[in-house]
N, C-alpha and C. Protein backbone atom coordinates (compact mmCIF):
# COMPACT_ATOMS: atom_id res chain seq x y z
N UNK A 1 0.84 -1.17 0.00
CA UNK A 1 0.00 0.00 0.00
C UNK A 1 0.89 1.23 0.00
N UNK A 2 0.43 2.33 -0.94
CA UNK A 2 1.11 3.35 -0.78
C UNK A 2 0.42 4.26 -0.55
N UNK A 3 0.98 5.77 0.31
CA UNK A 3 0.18 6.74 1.01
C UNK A 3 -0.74 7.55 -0.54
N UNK A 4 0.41 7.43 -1.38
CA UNK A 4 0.00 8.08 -2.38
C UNK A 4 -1.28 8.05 -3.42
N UNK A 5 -1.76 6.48 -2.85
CA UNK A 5 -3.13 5.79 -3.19
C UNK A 5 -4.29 5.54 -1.88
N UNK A 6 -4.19 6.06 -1.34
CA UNK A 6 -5.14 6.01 0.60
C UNK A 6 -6.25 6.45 -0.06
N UNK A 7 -6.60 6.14 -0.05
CA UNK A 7 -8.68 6.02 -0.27
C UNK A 7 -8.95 6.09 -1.72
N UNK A 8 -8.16 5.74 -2.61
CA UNK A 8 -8.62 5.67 -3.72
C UNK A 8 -9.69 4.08 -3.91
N UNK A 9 -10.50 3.76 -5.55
CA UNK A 9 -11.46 3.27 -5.21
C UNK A 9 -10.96 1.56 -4.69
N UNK A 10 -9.74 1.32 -5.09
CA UNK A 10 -9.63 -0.06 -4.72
C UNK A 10 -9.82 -0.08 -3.08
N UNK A 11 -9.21 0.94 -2.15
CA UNK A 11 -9.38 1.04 -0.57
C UNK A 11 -10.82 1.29 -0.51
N UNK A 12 -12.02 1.89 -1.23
CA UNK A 12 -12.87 2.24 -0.83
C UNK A 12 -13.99 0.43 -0.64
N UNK A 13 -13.70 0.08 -1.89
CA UNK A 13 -14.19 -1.60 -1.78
C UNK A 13 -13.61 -2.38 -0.62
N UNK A 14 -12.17 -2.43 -0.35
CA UNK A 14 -12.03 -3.35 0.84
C UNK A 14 -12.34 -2.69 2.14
N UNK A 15 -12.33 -1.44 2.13
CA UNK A 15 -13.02 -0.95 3.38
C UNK A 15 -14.48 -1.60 3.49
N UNK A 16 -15.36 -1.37 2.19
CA UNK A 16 -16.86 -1.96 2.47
C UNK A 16 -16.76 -3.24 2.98
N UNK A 17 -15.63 -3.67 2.12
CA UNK A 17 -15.89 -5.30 2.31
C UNK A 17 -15.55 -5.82 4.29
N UNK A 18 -14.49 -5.09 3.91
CA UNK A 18 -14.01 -5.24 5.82
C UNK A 18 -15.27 -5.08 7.14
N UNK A 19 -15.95 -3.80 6.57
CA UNK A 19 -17.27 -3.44 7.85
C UNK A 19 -18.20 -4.59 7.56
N UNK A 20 -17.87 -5.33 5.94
CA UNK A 20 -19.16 -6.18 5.86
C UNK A 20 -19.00 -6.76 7.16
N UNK A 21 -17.81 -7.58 6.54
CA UNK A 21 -17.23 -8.77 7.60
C UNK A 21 -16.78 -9.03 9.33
N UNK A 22 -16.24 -7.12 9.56
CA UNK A 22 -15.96 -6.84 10.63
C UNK A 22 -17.03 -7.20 11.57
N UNK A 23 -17.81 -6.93 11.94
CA UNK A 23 -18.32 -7.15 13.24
C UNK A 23 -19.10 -8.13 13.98
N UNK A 24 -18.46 -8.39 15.33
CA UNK A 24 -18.52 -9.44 16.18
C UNK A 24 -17.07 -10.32 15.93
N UNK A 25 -16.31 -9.30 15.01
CA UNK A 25 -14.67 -10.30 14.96
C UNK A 25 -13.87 -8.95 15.62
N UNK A 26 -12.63 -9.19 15.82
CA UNK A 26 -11.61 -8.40 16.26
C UNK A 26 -10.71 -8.34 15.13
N UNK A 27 -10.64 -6.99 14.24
CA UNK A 27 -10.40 -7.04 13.07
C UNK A 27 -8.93 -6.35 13.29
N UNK A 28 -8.06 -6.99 12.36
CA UNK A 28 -6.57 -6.65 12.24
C UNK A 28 -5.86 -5.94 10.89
N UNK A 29 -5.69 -5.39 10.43
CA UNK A 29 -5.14 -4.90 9.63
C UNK A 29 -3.55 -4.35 9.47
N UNK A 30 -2.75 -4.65 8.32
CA UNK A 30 -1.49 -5.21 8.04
C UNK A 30 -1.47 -4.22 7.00
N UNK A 31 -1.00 -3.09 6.93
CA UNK A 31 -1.18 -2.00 5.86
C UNK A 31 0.27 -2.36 5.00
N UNK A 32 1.30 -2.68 4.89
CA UNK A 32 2.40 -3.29 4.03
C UNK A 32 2.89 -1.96 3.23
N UNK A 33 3.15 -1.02 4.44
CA UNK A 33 3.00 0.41 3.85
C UNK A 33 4.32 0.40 3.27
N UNK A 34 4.31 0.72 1.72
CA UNK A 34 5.85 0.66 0.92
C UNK A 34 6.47 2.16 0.95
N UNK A 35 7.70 2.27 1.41
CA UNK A 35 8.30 3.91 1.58
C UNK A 35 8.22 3.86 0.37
N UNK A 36 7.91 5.81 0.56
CA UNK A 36 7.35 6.49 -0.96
C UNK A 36 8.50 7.06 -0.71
N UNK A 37 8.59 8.22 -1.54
CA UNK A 37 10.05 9.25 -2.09
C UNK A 37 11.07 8.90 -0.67
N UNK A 38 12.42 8.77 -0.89
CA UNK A 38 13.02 9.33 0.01
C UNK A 38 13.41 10.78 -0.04
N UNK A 39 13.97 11.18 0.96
CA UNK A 39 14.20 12.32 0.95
C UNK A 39 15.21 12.10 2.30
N UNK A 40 16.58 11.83 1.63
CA UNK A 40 17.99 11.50 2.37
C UNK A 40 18.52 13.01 2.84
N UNK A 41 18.32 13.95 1.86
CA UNK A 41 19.09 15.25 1.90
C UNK A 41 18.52 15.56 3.44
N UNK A 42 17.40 15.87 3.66
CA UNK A 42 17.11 15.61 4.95
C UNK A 42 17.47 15.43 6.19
N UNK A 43 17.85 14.17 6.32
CA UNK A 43 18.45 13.59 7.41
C UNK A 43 19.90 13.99 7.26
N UNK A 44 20.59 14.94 6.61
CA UNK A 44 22.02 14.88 6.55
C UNK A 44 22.28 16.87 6.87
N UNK A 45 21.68 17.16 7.36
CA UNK A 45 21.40 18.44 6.93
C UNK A 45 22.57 19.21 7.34
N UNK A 46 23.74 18.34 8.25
CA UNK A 46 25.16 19.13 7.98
C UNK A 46 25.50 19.26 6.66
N UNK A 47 25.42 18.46 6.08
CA UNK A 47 25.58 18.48 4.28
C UNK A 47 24.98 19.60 3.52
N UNK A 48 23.45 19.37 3.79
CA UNK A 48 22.77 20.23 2.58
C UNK A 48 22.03 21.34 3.21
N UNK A 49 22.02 21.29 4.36
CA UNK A 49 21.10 22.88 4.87
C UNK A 49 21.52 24.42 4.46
N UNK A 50 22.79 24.33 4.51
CA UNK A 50 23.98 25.34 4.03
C UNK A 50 23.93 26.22 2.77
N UNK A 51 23.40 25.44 1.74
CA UNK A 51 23.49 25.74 0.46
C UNK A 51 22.13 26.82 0.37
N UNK A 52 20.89 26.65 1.56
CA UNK A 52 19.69 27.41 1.29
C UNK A 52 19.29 27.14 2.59
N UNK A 53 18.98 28.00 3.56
CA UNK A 53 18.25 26.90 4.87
C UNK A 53 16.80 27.71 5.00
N UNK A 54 16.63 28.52 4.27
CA UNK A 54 15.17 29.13 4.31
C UNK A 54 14.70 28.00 3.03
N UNK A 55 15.25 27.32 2.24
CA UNK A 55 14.29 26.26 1.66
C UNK A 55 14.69 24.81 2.22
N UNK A 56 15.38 24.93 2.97
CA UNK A 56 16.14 23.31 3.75
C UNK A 56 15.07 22.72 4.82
N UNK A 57 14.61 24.28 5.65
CA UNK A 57 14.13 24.46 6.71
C UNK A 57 11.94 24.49 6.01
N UNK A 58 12.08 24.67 5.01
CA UNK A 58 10.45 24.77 4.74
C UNK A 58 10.16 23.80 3.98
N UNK A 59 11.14 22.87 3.09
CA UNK A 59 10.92 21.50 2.81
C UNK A 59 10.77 20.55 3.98
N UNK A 60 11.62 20.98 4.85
CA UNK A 60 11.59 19.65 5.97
C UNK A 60 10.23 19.99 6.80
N UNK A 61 9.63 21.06 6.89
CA UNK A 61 8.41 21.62 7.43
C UNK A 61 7.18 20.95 6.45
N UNK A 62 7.32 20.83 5.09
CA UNK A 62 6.03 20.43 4.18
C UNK A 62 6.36 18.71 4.74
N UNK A 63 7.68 18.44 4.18
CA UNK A 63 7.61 16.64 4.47
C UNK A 63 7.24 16.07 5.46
N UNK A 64 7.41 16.75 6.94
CA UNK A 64 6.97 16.28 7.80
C UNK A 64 5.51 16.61 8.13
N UNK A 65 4.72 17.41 7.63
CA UNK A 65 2.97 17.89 7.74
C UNK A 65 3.10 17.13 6.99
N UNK A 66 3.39 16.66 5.68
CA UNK A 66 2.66 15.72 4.72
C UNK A 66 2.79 14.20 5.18
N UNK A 67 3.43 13.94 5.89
CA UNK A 67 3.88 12.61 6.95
C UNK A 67 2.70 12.52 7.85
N UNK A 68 2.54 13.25 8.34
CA UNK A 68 1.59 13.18 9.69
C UNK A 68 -0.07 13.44 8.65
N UNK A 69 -0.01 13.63 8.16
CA UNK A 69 -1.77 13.74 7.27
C UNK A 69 -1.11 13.09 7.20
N UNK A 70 -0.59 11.97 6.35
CA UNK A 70 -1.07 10.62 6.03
C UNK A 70 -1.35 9.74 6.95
N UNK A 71 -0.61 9.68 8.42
CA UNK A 71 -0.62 8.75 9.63
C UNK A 71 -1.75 9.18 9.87
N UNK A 72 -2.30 10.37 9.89
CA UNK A 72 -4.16 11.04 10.32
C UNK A 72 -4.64 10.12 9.35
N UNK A 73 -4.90 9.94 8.13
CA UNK A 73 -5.53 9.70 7.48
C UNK A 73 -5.49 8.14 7.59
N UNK A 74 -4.52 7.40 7.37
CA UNK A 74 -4.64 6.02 7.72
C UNK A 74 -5.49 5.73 9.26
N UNK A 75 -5.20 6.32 10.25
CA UNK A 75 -5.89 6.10 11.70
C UNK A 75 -7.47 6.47 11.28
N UNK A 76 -7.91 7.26 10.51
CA UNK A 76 -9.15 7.77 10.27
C UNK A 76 -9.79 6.22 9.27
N UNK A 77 -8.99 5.26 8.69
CA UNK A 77 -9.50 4.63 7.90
C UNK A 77 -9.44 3.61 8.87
N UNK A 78 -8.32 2.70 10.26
CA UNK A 78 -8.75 2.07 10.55
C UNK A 78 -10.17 2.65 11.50
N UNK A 79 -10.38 3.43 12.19
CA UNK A 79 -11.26 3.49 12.95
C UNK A 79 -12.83 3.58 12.42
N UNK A 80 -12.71 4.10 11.08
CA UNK A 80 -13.84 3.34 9.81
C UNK A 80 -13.94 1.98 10.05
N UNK A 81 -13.54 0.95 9.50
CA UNK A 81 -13.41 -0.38 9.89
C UNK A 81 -13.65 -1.17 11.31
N UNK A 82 -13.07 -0.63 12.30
CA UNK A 82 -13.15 -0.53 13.70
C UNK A 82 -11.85 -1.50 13.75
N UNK A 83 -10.46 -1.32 13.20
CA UNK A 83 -9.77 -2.19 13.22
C UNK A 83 -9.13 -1.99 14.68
N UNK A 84 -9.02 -3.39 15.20
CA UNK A 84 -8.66 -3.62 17.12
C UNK A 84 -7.10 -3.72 17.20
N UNK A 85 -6.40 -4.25 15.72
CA UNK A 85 -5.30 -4.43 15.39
C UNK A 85 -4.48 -4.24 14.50
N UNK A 86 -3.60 -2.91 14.53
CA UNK A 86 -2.85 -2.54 13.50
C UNK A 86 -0.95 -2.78 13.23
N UNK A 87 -0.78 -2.48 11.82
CA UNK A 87 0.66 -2.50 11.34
C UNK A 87 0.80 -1.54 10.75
N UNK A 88 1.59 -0.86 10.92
CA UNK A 88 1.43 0.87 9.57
C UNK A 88 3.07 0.68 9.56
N UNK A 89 4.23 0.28 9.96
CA UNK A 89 5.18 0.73 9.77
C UNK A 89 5.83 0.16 8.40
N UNK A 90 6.46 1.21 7.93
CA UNK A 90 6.84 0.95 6.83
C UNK A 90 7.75 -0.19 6.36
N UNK A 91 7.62 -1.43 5.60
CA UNK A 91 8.23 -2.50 5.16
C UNK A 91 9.96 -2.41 4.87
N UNK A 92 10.92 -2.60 5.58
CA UNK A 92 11.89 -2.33 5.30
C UNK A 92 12.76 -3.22 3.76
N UNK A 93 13.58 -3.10 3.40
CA UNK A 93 14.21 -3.69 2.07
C UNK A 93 14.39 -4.62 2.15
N UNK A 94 15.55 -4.42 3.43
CA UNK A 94 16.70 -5.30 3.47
C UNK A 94 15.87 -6.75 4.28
N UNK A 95 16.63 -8.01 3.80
CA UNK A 95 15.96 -9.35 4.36
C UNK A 95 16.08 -9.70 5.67
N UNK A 96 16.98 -8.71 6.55
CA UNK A 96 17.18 -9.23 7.32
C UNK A 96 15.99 -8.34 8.73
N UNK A 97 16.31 -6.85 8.23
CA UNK A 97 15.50 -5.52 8.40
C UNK A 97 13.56 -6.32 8.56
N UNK A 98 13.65 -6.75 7.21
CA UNK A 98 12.36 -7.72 6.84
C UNK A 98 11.66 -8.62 8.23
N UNK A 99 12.75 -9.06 8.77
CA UNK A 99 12.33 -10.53 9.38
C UNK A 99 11.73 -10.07 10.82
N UNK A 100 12.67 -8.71 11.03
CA UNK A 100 12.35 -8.33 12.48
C UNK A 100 11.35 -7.09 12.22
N UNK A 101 10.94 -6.54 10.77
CA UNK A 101 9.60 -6.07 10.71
C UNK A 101 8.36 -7.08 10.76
N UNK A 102 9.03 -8.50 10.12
CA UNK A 102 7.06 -8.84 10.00
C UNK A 102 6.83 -9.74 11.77
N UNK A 103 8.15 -10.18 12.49
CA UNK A 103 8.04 -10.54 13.66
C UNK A 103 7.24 -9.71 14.56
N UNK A 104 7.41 -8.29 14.42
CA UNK A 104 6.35 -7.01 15.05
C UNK A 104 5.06 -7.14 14.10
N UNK A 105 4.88 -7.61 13.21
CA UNK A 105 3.50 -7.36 12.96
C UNK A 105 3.14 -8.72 12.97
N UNK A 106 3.67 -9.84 13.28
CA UNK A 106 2.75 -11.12 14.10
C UNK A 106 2.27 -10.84 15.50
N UNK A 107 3.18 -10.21 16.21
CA UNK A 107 3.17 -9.73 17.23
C UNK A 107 1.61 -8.70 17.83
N UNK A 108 1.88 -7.61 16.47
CA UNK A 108 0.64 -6.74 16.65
C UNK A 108 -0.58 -7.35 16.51
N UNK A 109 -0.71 -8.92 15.43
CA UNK A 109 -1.78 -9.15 15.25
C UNK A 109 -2.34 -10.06 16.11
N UNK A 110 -1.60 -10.47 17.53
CA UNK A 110 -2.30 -11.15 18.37
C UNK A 110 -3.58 -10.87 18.82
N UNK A 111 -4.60 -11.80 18.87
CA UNK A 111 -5.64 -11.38 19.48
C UNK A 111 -6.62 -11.45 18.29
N UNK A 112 -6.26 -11.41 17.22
CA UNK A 112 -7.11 -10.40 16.13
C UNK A 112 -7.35 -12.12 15.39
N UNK A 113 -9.13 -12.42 15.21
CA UNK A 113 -9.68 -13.38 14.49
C UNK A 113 -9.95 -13.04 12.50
N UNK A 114 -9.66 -11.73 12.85
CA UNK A 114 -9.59 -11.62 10.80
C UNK A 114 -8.50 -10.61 10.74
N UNK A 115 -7.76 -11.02 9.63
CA UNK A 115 -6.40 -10.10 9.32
C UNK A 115 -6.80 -10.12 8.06
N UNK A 116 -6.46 -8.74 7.93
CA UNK A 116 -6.86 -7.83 6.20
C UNK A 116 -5.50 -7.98 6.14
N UNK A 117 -4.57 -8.26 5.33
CA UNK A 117 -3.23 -7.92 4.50
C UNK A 117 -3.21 -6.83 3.14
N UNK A 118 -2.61 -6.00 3.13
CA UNK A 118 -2.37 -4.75 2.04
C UNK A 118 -1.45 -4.87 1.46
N UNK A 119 -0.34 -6.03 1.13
CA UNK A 119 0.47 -5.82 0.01
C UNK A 119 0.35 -4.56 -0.86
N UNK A 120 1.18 -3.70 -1.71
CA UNK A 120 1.31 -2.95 -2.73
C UNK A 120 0.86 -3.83 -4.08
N UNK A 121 1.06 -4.96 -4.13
CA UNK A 121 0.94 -5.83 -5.24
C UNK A 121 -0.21 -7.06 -5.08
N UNK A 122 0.51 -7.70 -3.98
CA UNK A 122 0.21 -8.95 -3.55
C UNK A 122 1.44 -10.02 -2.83
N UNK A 123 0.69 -11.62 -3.44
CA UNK A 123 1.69 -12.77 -2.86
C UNK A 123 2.50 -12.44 -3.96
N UNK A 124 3.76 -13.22 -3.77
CA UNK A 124 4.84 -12.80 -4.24
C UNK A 124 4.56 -13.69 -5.31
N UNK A 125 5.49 -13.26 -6.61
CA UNK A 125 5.32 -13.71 -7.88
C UNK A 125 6.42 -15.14 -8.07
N UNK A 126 6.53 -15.87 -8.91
CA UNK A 126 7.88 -16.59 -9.13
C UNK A 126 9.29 -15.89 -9.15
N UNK A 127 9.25 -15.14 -9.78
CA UNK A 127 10.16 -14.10 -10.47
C UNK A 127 10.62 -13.23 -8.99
N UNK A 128 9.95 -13.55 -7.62
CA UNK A 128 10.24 -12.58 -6.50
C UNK A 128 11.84 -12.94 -6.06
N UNK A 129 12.44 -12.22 -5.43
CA UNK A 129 14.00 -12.06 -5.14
C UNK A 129 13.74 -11.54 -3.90
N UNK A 130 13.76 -12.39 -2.59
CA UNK A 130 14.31 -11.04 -1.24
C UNK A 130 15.36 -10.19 -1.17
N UNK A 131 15.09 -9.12 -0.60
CA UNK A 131 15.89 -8.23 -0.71
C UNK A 131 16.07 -7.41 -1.90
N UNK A 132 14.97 -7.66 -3.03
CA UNK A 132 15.06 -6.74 -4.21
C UNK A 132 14.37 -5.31 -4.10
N UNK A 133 14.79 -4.40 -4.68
CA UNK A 133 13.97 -3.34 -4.97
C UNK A 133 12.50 -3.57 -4.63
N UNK A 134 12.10 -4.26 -5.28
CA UNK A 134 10.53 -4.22 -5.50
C UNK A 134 10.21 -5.61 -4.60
N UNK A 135 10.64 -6.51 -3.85
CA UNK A 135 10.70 -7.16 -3.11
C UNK A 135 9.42 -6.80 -1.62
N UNK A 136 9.62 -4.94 -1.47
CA UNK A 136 8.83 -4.63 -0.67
C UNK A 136 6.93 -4.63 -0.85
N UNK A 137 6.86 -4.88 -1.87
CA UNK A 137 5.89 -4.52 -2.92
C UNK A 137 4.75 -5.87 -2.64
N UNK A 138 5.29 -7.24 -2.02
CA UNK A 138 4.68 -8.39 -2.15
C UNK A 138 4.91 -8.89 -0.90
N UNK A 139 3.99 -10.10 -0.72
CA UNK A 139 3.98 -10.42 0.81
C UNK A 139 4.68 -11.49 0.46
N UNK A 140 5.18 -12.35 1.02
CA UNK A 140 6.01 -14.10 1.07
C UNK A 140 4.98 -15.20 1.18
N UNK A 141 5.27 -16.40 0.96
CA UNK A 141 4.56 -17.14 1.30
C UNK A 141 4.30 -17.56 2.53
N UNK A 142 5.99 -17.82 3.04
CA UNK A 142 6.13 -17.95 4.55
C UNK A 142 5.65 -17.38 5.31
N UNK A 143 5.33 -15.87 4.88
CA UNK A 143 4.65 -14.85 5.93
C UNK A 143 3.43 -15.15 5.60
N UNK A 144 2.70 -15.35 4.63
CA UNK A 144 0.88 -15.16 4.74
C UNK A 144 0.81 -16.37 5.70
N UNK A 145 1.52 -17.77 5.85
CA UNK A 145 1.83 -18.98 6.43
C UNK A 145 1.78 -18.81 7.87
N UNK A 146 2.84 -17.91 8.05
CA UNK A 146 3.00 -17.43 9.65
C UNK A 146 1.95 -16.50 9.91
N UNK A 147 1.06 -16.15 9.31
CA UNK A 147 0.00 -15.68 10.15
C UNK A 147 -1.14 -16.34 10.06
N UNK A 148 -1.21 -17.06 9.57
CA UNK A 148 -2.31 -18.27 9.87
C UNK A 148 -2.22 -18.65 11.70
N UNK A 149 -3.58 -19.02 11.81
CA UNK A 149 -4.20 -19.53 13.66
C UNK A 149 -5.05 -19.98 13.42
N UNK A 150 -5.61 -20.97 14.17
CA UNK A 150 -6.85 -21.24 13.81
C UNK A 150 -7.93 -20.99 14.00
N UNK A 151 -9.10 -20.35 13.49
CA UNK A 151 -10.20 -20.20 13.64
C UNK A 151 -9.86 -18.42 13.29
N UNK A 152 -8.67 -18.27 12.40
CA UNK A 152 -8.34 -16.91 12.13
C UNK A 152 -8.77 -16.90 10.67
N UNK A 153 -9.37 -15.56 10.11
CA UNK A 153 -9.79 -15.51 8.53
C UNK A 153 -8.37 -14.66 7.85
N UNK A 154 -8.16 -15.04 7.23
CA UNK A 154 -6.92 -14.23 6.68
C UNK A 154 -7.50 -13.52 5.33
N UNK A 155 -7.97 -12.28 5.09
CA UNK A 155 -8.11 -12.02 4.01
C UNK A 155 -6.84 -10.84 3.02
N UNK A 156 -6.50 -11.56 1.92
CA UNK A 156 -4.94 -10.98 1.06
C UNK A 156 -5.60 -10.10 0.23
N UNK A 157 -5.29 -9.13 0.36
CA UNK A 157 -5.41 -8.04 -1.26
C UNK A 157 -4.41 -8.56 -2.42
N UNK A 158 -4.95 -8.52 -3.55
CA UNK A 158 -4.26 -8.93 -4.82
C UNK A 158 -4.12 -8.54 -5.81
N UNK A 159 -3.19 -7.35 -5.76
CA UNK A 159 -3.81 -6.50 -7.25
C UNK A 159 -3.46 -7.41 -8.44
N UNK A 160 -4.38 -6.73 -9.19
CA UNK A 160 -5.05 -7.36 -10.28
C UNK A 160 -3.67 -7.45 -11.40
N UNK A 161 -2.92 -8.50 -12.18
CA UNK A 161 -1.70 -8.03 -12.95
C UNK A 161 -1.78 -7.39 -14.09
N UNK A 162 -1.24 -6.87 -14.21
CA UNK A 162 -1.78 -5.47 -15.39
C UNK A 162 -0.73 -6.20 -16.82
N UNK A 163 -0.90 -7.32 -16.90
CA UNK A 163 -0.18 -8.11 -18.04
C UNK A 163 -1.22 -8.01 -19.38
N UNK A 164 -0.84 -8.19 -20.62
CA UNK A 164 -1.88 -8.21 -21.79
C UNK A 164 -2.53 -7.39 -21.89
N UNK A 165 -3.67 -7.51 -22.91
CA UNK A 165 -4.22 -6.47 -23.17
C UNK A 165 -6.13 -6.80 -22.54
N UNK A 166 -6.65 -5.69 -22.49
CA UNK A 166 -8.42 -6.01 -22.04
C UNK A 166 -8.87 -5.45 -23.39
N UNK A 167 -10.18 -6.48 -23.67
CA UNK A 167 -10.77 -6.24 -24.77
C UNK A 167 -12.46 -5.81 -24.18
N UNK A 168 -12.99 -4.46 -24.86
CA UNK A 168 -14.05 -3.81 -24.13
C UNK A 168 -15.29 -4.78 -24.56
């Protein structure tokens, strides 16, 4: 999931679908939030503040308001849902970074009898590589695996593959 797509219409369907399903369960949600732009210059600002700090100082002022509306806006969508159990932190790259992110979001989803998963994509393809670029983009097998319990509903988002052509 990316911030840059938050309530567009594919979120607006699994939200319906979620309140269908939500209640009388303890609903969990796994947002698989993929970092959008970096913005390194930032964090280095012995480096780059120097060169302009009346625009060093009002970029780092927009990025961080535009950070926090989105964390508003995601909290505004689980509490739509009435989700009891959340993951928002962002999916790290690296495989190892990986292992001790999705260990916190087994963690978060204790308790919780239906888990929504948000991949950016989906389950991972053949063609998937850990630790790739786009690696962040898809869930594992092992992981949809490890969150299985029993008497737990696991429901996966799957975007649709945008391969070939559609005929109207």
């Amino acid at each position: 999931m990316r911030y840059l797509f938050l309530g567009d219409q594919g979120d607006y369907m699994k939200l319906a679908i979620l309140r269908a399903l939500g209640p009388g369960c303890r609903v969990g949600v796994v947002w698989w939030l993929v970092q959008e732009a970096r913005h390194e210059y930032l964090d280095d600002p012995d480096t780059w503040r120097d060169i302009d700090n009346h625009v060093f100082d009002e970029l780092e002022r927009i990025v961080q308001a535009q950070k926090k509306d989105e964390e508003k806006r995601i909290e505004k969508l689980e509490r739509l849902i009435g989700a009891h159990c959340v993951s928002r932190e962002p999916i790290p790259q690296s495989e190892g970074e990986r292992n001790v992110w999705f260990s916190n979001v087994i963690d978060a989803m204790e308790g919780c009898d239906l888990v929504f998963i948000d991949p950016d994509k989906g389950l991972e393809l053949e063609s998937f590589s850990p630790g790739s670029a786009r690696s962040v983009e898809y869930i594992q097998s092992r992981e949809l695996r490890a969150l299985k319990r029993p008497k737990r509903c696991l429901i996966l988002y799957q975007h649709p593959i945008r391969q070939g052509t559609h005929e109207g």
